[in-house]
C-alpha atoms as a PDB file:
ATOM      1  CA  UNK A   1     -47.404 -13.748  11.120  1.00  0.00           C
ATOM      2  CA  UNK A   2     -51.306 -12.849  11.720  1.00  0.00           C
ATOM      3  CA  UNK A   3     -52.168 -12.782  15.541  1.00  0.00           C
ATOM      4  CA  UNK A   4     -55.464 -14.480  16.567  1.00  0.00           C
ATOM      5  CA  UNK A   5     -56.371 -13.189  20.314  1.00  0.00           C
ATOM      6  CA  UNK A   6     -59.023 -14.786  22.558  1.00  0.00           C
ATOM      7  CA  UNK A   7     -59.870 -12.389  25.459  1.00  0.00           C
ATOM      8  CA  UNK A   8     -61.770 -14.288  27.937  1.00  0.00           C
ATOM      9  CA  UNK A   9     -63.677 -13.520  30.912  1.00  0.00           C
ATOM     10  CA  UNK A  10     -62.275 -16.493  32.424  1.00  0.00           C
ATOM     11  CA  UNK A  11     -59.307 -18.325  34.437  1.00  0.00           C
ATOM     12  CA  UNK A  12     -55.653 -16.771  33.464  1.00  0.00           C
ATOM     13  CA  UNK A  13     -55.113 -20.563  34.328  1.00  0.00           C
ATOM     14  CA  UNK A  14     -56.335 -22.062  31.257  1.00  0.00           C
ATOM     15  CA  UNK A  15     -54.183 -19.154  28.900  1.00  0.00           C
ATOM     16  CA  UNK A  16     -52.480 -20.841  26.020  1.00  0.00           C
ATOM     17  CA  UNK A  17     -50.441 -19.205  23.247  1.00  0.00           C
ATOM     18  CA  UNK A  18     -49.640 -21.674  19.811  1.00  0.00           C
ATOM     19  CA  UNK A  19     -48.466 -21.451  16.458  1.00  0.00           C
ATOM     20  CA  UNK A  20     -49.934 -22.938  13.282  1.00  0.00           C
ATOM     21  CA  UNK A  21     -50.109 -22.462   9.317  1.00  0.00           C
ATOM     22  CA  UNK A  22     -53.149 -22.919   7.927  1.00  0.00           C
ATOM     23  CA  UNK A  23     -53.689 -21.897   3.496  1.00  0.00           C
ATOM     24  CA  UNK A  24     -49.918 -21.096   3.937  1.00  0.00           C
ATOM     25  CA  UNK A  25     -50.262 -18.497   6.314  1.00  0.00           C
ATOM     26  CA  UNK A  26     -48.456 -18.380   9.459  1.00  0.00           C
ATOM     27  CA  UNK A  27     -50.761 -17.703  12.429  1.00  0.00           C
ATOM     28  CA  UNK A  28     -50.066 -17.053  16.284  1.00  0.00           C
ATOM     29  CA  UNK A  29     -53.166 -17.899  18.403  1.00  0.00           C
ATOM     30  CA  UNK A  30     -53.177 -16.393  21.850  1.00  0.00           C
ATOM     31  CA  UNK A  31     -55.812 -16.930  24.849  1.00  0.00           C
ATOM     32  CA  UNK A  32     -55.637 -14.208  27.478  1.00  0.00           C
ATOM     33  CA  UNK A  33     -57.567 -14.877  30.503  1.00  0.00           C
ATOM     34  CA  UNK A  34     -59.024 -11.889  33.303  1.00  0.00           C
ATOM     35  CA  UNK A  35     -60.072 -13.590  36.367  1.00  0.00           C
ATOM     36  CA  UNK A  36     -63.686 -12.338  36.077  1.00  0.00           C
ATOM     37  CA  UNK A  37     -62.225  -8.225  36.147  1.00  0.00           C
ATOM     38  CA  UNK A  38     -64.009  -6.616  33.683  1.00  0.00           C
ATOM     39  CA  UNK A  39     -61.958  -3.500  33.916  1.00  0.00           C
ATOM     40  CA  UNK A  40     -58.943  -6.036  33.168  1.00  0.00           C
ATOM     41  CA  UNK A  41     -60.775  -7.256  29.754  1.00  0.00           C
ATOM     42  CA  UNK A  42     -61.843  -3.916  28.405  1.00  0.00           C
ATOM     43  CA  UNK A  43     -58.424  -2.367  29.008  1.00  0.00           C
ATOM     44  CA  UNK A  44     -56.819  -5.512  27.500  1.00  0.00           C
ATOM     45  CA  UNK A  45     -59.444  -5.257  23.994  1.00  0.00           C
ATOM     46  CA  UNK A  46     -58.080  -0.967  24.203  1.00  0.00           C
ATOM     47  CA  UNK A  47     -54.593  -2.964  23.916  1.00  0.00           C
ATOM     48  CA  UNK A  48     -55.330  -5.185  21.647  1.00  0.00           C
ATOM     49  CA  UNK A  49     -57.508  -2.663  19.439  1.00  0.00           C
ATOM     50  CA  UNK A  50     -55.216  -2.127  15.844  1.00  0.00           C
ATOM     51  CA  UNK A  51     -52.809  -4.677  16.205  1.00  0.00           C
ATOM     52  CA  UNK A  52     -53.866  -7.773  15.752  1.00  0.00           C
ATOM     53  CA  UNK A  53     -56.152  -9.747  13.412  1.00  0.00           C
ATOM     54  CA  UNK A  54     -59.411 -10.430  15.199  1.00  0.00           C
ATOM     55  CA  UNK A  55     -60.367 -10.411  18.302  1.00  0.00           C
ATOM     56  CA  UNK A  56     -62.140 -13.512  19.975  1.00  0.00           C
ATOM     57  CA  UNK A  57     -64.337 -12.899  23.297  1.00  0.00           C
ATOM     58  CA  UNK A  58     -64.045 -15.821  25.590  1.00  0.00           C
ATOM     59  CA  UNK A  59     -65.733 -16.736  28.421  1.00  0.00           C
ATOM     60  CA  UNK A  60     -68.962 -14.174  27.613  1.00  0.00           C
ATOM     61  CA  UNK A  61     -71.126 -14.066  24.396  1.00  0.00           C
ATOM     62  CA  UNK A  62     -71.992 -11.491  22.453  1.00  0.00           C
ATOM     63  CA  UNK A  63     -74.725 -13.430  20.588  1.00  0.00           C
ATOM     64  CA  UNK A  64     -77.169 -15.860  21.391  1.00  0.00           C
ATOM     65  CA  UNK A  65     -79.373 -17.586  18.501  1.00  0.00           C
ATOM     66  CA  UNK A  66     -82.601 -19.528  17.676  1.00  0.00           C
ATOM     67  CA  UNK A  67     -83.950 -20.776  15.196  1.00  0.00           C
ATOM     68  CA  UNK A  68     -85.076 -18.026  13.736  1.00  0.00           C
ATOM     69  CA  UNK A  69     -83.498 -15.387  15.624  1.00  0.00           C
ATOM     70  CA  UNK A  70     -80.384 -13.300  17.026  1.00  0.00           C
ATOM     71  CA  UNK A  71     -79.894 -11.877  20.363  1.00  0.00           C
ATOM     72  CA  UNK A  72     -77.403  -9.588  21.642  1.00  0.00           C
ATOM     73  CA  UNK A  73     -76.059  -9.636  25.383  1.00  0.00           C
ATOM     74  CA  UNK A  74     -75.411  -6.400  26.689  1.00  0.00           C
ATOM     75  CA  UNK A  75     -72.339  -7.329  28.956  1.00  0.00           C
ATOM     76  CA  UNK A  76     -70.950  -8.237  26.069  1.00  0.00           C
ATOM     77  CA  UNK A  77     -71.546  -5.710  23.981  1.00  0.00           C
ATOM     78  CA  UNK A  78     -70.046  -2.880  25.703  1.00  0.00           C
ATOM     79  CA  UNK A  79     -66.921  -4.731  25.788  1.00  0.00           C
ATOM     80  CA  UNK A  80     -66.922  -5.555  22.255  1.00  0.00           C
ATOM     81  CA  UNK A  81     -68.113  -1.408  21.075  1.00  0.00           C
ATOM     82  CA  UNK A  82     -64.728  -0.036  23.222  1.00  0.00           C
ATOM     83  CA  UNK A  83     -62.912  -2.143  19.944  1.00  0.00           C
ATOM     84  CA  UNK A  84     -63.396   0.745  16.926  1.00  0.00           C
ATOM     85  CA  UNK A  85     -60.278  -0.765  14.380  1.00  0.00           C
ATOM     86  CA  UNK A  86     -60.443  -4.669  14.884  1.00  0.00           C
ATOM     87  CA  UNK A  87     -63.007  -7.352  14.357  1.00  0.00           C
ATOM     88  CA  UNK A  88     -64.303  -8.527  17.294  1.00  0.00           C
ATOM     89  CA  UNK A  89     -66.068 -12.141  17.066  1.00  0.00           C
ATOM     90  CA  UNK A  90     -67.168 -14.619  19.735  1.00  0.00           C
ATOM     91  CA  UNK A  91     -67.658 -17.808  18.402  1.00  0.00           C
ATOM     92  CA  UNK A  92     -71.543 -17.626  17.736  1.00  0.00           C
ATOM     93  CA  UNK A  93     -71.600 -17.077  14.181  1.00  0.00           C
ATOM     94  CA  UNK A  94     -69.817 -20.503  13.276  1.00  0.00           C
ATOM     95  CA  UNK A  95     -70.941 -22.310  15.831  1.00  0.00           C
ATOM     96  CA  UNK A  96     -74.154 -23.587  15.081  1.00  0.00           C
ATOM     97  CA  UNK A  97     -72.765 -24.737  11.338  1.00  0.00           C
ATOM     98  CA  UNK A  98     -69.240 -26.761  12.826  1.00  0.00           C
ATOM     99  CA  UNK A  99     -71.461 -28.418  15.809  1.00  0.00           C
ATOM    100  CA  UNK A 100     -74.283 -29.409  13.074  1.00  0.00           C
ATOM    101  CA  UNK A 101     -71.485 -30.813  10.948  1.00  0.00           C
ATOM    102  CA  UNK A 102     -70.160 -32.561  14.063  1.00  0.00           C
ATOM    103  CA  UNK A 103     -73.091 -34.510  14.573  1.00  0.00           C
ATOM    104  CA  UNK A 104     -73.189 -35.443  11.227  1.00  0.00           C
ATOM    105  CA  UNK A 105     -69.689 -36.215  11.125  1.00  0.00           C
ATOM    106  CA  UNK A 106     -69.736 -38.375  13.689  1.00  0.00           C
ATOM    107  CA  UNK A 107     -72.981 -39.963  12.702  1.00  0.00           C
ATOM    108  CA  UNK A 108     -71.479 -40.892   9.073  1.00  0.00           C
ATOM    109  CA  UNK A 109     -68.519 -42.470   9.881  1.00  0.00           C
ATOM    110  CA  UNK A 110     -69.557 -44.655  12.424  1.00  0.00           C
ATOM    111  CA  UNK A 111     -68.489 -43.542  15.456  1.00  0.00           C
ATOM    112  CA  UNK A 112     -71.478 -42.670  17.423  1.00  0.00           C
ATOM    113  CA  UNK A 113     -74.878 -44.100  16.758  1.00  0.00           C
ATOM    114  CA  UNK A 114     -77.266 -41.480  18.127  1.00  0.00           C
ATOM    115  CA  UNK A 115     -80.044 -43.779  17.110  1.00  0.00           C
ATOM    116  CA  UNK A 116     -79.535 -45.651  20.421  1.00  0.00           C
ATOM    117  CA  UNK A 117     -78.360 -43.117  22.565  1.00  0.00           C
ATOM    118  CA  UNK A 118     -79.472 -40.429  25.253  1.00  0.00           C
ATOM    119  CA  UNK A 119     -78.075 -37.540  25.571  1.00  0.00           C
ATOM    120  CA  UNK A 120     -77.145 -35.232  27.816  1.00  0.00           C
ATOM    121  CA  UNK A 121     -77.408 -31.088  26.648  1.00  0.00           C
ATOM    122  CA  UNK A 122     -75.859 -29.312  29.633  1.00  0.00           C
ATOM    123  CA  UNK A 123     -77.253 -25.979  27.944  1.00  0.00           C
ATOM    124  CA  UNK A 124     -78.906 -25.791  24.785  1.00  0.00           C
ATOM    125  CA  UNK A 125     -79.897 -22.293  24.646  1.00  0.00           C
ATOM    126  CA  UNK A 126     -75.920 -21.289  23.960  1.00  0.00           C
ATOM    127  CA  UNK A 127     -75.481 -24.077  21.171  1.00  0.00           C
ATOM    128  CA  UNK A 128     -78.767 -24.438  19.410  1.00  0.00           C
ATOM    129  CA  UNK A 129     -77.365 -26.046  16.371  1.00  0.00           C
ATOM    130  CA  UNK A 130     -76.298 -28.923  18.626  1.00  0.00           C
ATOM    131  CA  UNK A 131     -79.269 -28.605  20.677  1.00  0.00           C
ATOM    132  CA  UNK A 132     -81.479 -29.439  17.186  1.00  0.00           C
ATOM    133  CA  UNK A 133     -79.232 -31.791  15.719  1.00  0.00           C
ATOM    134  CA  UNK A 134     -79.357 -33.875  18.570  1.00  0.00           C
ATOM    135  CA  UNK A 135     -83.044 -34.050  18.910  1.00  0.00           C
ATOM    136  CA  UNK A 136     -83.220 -35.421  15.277  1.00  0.00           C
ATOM    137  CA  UNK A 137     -80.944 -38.202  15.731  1.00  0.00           C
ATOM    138  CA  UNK A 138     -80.985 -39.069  19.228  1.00  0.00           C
ATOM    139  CA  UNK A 139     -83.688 -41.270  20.812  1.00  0.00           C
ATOM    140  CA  UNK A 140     -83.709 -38.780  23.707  1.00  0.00           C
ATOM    141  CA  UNK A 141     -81.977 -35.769  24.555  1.00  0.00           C
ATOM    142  CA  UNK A 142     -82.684 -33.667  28.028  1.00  0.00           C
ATOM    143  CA  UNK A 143     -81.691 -30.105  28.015  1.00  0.00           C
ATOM    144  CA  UNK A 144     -79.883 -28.946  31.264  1.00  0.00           C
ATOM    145  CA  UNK A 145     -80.333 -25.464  31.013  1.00  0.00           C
ATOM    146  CA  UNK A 146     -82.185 -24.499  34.189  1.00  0.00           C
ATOM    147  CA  UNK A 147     -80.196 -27.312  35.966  1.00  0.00           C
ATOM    148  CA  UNK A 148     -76.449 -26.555  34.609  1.00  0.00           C
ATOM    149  CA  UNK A 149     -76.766 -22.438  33.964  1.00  0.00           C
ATOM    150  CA  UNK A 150     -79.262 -21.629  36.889  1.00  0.00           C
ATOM    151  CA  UNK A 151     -78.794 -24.340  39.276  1.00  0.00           C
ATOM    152  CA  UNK A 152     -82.703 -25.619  39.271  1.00  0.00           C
ATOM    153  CA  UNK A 153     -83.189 -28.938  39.222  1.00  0.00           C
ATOM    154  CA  UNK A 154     -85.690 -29.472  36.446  1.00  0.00           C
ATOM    155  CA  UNK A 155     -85.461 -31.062  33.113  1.00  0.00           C
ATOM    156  CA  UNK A 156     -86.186 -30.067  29.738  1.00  0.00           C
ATOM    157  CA  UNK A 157     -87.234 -32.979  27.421  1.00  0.00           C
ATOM    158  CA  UNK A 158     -88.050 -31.776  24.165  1.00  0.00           C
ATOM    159  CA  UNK A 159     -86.227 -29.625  21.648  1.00  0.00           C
ATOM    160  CA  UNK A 160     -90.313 -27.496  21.045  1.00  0.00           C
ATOM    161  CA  UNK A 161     -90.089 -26.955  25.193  1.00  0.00           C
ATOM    162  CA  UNK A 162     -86.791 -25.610  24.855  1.00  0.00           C
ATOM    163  CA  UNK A 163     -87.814 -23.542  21.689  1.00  0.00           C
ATOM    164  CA  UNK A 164     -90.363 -22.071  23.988  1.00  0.00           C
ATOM    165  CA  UNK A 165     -88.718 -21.054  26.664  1.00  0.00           C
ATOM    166  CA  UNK A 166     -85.560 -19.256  24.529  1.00  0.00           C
ATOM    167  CA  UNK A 167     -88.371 -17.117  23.254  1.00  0.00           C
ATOM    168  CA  UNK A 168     -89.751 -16.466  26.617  1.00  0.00           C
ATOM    169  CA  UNK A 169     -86.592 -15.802  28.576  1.00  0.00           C
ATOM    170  CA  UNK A 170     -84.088 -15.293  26.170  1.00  0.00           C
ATOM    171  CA  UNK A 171     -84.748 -10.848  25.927  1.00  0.00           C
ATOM    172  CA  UNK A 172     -84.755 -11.316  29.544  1.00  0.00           C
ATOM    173  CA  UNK A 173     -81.129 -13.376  30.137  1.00  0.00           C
ATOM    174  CA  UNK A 174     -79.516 -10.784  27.707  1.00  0.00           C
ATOM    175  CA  UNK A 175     -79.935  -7.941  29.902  1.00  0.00           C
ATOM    176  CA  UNK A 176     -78.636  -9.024  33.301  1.00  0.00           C
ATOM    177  CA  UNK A 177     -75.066  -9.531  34.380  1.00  0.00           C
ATOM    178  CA  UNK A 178     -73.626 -12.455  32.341  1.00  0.00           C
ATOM    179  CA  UNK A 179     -71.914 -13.711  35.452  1.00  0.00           C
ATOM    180  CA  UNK A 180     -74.739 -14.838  36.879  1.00  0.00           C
ATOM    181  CA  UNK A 181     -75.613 -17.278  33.951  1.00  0.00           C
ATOM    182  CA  UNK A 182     -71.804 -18.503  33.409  1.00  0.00           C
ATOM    183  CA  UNK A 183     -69.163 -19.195  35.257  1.00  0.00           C
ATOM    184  CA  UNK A 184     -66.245 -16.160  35.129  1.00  0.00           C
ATOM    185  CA  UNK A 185     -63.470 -15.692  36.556  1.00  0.00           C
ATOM    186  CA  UNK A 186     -61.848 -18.097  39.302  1.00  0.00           C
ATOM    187  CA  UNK A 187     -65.667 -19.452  39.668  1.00  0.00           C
ATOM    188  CA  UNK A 188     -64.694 -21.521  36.559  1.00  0.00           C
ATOM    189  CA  UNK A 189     -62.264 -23.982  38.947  1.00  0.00           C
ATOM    190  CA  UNK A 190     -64.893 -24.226  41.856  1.00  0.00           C
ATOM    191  CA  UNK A 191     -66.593 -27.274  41.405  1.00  0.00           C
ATOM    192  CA  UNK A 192     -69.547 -29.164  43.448  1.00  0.00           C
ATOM    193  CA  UNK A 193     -70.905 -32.782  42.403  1.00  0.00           C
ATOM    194  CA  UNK A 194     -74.760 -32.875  41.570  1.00  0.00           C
ATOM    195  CA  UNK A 195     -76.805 -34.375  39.041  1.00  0.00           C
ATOM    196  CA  UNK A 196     -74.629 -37.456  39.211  1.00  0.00           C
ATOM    197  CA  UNK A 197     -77.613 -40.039  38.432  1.00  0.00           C
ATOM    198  CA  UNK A 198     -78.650 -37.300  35.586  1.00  0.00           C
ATOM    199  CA  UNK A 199     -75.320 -38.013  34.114  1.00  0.00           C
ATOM    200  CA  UNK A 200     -75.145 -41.744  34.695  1.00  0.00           C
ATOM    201  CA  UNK A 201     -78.726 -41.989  33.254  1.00  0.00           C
ATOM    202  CA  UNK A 202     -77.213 -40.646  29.900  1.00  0.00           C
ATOM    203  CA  UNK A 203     -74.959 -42.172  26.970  1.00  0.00           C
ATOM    204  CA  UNK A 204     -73.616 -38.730  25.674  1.00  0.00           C
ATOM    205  CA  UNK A 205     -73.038 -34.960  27.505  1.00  0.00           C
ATOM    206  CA  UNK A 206     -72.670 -32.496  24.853  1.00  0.00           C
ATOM    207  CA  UNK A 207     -71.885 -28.572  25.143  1.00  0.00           C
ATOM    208  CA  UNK A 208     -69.594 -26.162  26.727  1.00  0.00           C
ATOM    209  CA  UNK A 209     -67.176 -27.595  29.014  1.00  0.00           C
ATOM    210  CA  UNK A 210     -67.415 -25.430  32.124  1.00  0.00           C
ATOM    211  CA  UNK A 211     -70.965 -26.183  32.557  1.00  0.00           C
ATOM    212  CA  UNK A 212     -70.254 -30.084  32.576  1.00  0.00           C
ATOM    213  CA  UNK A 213     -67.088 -29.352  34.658  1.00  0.00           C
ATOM    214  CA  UNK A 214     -69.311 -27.547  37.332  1.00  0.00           C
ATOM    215  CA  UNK A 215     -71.363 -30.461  37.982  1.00  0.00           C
ATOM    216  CA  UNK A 216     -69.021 -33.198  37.163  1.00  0.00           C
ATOM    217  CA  UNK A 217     -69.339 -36.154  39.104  1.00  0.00           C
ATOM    218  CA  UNK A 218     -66.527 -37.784  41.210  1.00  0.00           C
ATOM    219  CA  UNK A 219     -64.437 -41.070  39.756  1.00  0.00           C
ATOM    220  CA  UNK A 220     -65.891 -42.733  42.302  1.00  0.00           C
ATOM    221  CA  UNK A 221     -69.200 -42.416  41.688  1.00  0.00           C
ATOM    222  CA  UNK A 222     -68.975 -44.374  38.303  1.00  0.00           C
ATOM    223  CA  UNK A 223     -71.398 -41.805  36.415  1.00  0.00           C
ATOM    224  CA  UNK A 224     -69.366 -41.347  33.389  1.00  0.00           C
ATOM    225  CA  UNK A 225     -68.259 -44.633  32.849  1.00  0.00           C
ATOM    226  CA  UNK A 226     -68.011 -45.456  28.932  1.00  0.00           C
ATOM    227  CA  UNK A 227     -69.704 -42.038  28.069  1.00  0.00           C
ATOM    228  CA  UNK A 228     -69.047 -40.409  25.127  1.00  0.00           C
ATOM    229  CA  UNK A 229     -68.362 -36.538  25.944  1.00  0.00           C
ATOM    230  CA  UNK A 230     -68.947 -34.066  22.951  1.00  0.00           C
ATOM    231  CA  UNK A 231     -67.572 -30.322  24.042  1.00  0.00           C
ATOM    232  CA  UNK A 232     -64.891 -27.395  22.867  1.00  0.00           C
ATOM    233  CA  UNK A 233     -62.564 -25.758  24.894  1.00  0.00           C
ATOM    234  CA  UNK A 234     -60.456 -28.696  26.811  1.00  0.00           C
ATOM    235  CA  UNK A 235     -57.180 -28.687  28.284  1.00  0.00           C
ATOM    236  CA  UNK A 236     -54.858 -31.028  29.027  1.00  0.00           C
ATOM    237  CA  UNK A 237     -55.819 -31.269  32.557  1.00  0.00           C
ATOM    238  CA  UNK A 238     -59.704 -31.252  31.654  1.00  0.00           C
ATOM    239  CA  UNK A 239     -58.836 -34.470  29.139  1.00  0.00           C
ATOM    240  CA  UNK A 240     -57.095 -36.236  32.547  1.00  0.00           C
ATOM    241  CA  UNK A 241     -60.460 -35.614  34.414  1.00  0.00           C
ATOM    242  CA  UNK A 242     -62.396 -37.110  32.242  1.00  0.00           C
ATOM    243  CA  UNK A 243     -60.209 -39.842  31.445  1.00  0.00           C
ATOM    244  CA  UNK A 244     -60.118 -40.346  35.711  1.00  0.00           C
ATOM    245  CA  UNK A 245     -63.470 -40.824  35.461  1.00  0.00           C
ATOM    246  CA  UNK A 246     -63.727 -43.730  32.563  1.00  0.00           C
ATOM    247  CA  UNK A 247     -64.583 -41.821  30.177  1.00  0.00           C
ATOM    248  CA  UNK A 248     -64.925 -43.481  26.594  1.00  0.00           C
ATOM    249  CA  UNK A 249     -64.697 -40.944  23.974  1.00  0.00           C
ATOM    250  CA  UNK A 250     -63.857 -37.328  23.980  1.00  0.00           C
ATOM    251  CA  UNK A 251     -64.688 -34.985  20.927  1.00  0.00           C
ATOM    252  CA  UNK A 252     -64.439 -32.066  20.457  1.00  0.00           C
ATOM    253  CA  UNK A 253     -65.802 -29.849  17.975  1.00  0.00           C
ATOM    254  CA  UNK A 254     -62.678 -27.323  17.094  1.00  0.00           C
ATOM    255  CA  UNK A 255     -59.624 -28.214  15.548  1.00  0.00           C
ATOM    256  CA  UNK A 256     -56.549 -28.697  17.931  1.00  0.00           C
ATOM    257  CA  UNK A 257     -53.479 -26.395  17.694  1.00  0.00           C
ATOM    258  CA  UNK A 258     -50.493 -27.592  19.787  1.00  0.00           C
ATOM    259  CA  UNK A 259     -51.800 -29.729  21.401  1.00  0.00           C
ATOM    260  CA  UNK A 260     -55.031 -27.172  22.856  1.00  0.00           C
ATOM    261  CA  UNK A 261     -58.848 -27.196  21.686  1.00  0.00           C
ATOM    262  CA  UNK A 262     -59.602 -23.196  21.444  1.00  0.00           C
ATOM    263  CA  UNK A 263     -62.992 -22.215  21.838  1.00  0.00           C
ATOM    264  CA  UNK A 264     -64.910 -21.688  18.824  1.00  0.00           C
ATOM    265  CA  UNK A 265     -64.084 -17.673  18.840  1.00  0.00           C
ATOM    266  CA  UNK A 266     -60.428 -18.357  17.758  1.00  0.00           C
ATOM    267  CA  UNK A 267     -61.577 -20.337  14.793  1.00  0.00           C
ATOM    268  CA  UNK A 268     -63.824 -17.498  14.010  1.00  0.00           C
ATOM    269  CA  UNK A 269     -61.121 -14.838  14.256  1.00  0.00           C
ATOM    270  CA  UNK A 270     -59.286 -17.276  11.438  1.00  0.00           C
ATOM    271  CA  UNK A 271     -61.782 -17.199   9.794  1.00  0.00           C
ATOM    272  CA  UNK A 272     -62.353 -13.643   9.537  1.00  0.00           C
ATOM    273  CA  UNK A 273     -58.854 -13.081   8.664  1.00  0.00           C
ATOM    274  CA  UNK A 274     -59.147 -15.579   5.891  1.00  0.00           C
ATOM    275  CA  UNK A 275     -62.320 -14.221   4.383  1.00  0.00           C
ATOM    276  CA  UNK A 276     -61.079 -10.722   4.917  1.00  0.00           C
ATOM    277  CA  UNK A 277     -65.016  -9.118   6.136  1.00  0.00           C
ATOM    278  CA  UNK A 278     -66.615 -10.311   9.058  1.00  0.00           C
ATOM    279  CA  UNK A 279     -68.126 -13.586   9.771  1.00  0.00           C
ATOM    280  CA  UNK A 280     -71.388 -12.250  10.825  1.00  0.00           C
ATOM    281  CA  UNK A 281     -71.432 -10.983   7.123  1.00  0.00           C
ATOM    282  CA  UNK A 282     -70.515 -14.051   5.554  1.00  0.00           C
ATOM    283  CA  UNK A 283     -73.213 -16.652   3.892  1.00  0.00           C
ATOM    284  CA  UNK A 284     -73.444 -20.286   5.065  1.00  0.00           C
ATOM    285  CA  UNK A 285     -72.036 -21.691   1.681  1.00  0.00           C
ATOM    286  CA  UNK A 286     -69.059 -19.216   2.141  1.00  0.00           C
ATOM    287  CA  UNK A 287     -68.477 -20.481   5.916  1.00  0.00           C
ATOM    288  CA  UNK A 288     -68.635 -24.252   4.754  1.00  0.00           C
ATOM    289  CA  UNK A 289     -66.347 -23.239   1.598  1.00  0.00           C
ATOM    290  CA  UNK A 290     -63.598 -22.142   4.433  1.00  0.00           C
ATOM    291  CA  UNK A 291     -63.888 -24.942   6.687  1.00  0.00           C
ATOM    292  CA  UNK A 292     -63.629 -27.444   3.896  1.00  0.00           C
ATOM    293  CA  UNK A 293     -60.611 -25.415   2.841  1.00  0.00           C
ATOM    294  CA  UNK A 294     -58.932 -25.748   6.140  1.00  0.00           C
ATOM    295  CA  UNK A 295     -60.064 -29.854   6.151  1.00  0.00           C
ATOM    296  CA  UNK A 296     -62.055 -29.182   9.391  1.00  0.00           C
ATOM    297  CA  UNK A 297     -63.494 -32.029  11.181  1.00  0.00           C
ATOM    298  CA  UNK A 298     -64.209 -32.661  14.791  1.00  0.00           C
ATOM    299  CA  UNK A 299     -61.248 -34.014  16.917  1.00  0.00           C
ATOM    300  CA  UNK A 300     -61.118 -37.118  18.424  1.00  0.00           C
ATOM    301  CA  UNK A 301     -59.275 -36.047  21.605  1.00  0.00           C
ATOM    302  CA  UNK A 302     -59.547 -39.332  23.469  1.00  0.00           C
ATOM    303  CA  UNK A 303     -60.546 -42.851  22.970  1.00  0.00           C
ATOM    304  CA  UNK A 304     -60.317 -45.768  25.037  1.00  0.00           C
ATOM    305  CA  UNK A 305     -60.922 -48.347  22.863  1.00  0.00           C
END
C-alpha cells in the first residue's frame, strides 16, 4: 500500500484518513491537520520525510500562477525545503487543468448553463484556471479577492482587472505571512456573515471552500437559495451547511474517496506516485493522459432536484 499524506496548516478537525485502489494499486490517503503551529507542520513533514509517497501541503500554497507566470510563497517554501527524500506537492500544478475541465464538464453535459449565469469567484488569484474559464462562459463573473482574502469590500469585475492586479500585488502577497491572506489554524471554524446580498446577487460561488465558509450567509437570510456551489475540499458537515441553507447543487472539482473531497494536493501526490517524477515536471498532455486514466470528472456531491 502507497501512503498519500496531506499536511495542512489547518483544523485537526477536518483530518480524514481513507483507502482506495486506483490502476490496481492500493492507496492510503491521510489528511493531518496543525492548528495553525508551524513548528507542529515542519516537525510532522521531518516525520513524514522517506516514508511515504508524496507529500501534499494543505492549508498554505507553495505556488501561485497566472497566465503566464509562477510564483513561489515563501511560508511555504521553507516548509516544503526541510523535505530532502519525498515529493512535496500542493495542489497548484493540477489545478488549473481539473478546474478548466470542470467547467467544461459541466458545461457539456448540461448541467450548468454559464451562458445565463453570474458568478461568484470568492478568490481568483489562487485558482486562475477557474477564474478564466469562468469569464469565457459566464455572462458575469465578480472576483472576491480583496473582499473574501483581505476583508475590503470592493469588487473586481473583469477577468483583465484581475490580470492586473496579480501582476501588481502578486511578488508582494508571496512574501508576507500566509496567515494573513488565508485562514489557518482554528481561524478556519470562526465564521462572521457579510456580503450576504453579494451572494444572493449571484447564480454560482466558485473556489476554495474556507473563503466561502468565512463569509457564508445565515439560512435565514435566503442568500443561497437554489445556488449552484462549485468548490474542493468539503466535509460532511460543510455539505449539511450548505444544504441548511437551500442550496441547489454542490460540485466539487476532486474525486471523492470514502465518502471525503481531498483538496487538490492529494490528487497531486497520486499523481506523482503514478507518473513516478514530479508533477511540476510533467507536460499538460501527460497530466490529462492520467486523469483520463483514473476516469476523473467533477463530483456531483449534492443535488436537490
Amino acid at each position: 500500500m502507497k501512503r498519500i499524506v496531506s499536511v495542512s496548516l489547518g483544523s485537526s478537525k477536518r483530518n480524514k484518513n481513507s483507502h482506495c485502489v486506483l490502476l490496481g494499486q492500493e492507496y492510503s490517503i491521510e489528511r493531518h491537520g496543525v492548528d495553525g503551529d508551524l513548528n507542529k507542520f515542519k516537525e510532522k513533514l521531518l516525520e513524514l520525510d522517506g516514508k511515504v509517497e508524496a507529500i501534499g501541503l494543505g492549508g498554505i500554497d507553495l505556488y501561485l500562477w497566472t497566465a503566464k507566470k509562477r510564483y513561489t510563497i515563501r511560508d511555504a517554501k521553507k516548509l516544503a525545503d526541510c523535505v530532502k527524500n519525498t515529493p512535496v506537492v500542493d495542489g497548484s500544478g493540477i489545478k488549473n487543468t481539473i478546474e478548466r475541465m470542470t467547467i467544461s464538464w459541466l458545461s457539456e453535459n448540461n448541467i450548468i448553463d454559464f451562458s445565463l449565469s453570474t458568478a461568484l469567484m470568492v478568490c481568483g488569484l489562487d485558482r486562475f484556471g477557474m477564474a478564466q474559464s469562468l469569464s469565457e462562459v459566464c455572462s458575469k463573473v465578480i472576483y472576491g479577492d480583496a473582499m473574501f482574502a483581505l476583508g475590503i469590500p470592493i469588487k473586481i469585475n473583469s477577468y483583465k482587472s484581475l490580470c492586473v492586479i496579480a501582476t501588481l500585488l502578486l511578488p508582494f502577497f508571496c512574501n508576507i505571512p500566509f496567515k494573513w491572506l488565508y485562514p489557518t489554524g482554528n481561524k478556519q471554524s470562526e465564521h462572521i456573515e457579510k456580503y450576504t446580498s453579494t451572494f444572493a446577487s449571484c447564480d454560482i460561488i466558485c473556489g476554495d471552500y474556507l473563503y466561502i465558509n468565512k463569509y457564508l450567509p445565515s439560512p435565514q437570510s435566503g442568500a443561497l437559495k437554489d445556488k449552484t456551489i462549485i468548490t474542493n475540499t468539503l466535509t460532511t458537515e460543510d455539505v449539511l451547511n450548505l444544504k441548511e441553507r437551500g442550496v441547489k447543487l454542490i460540485v466539487s472539482t476532486t474525486p471523492q474517496f470514502d465518502g471525503r473531497n481531498f483538496g487538490t494536493n492529494v490528487l497531486e501526490g497520486i499523481m506523482t506516485s503514478i507518473l513516478g517524477k514530479s508533477i511540476y515536471d510533467a507536460s499538460d498532455e501527460e497530466i490529462k493522459d492520467i486523469l483520463t486514466k483514473l476516469n476523473w470528472k467533477p463530483t456531483i456531491v449534492y443535488s436537490k432536484e
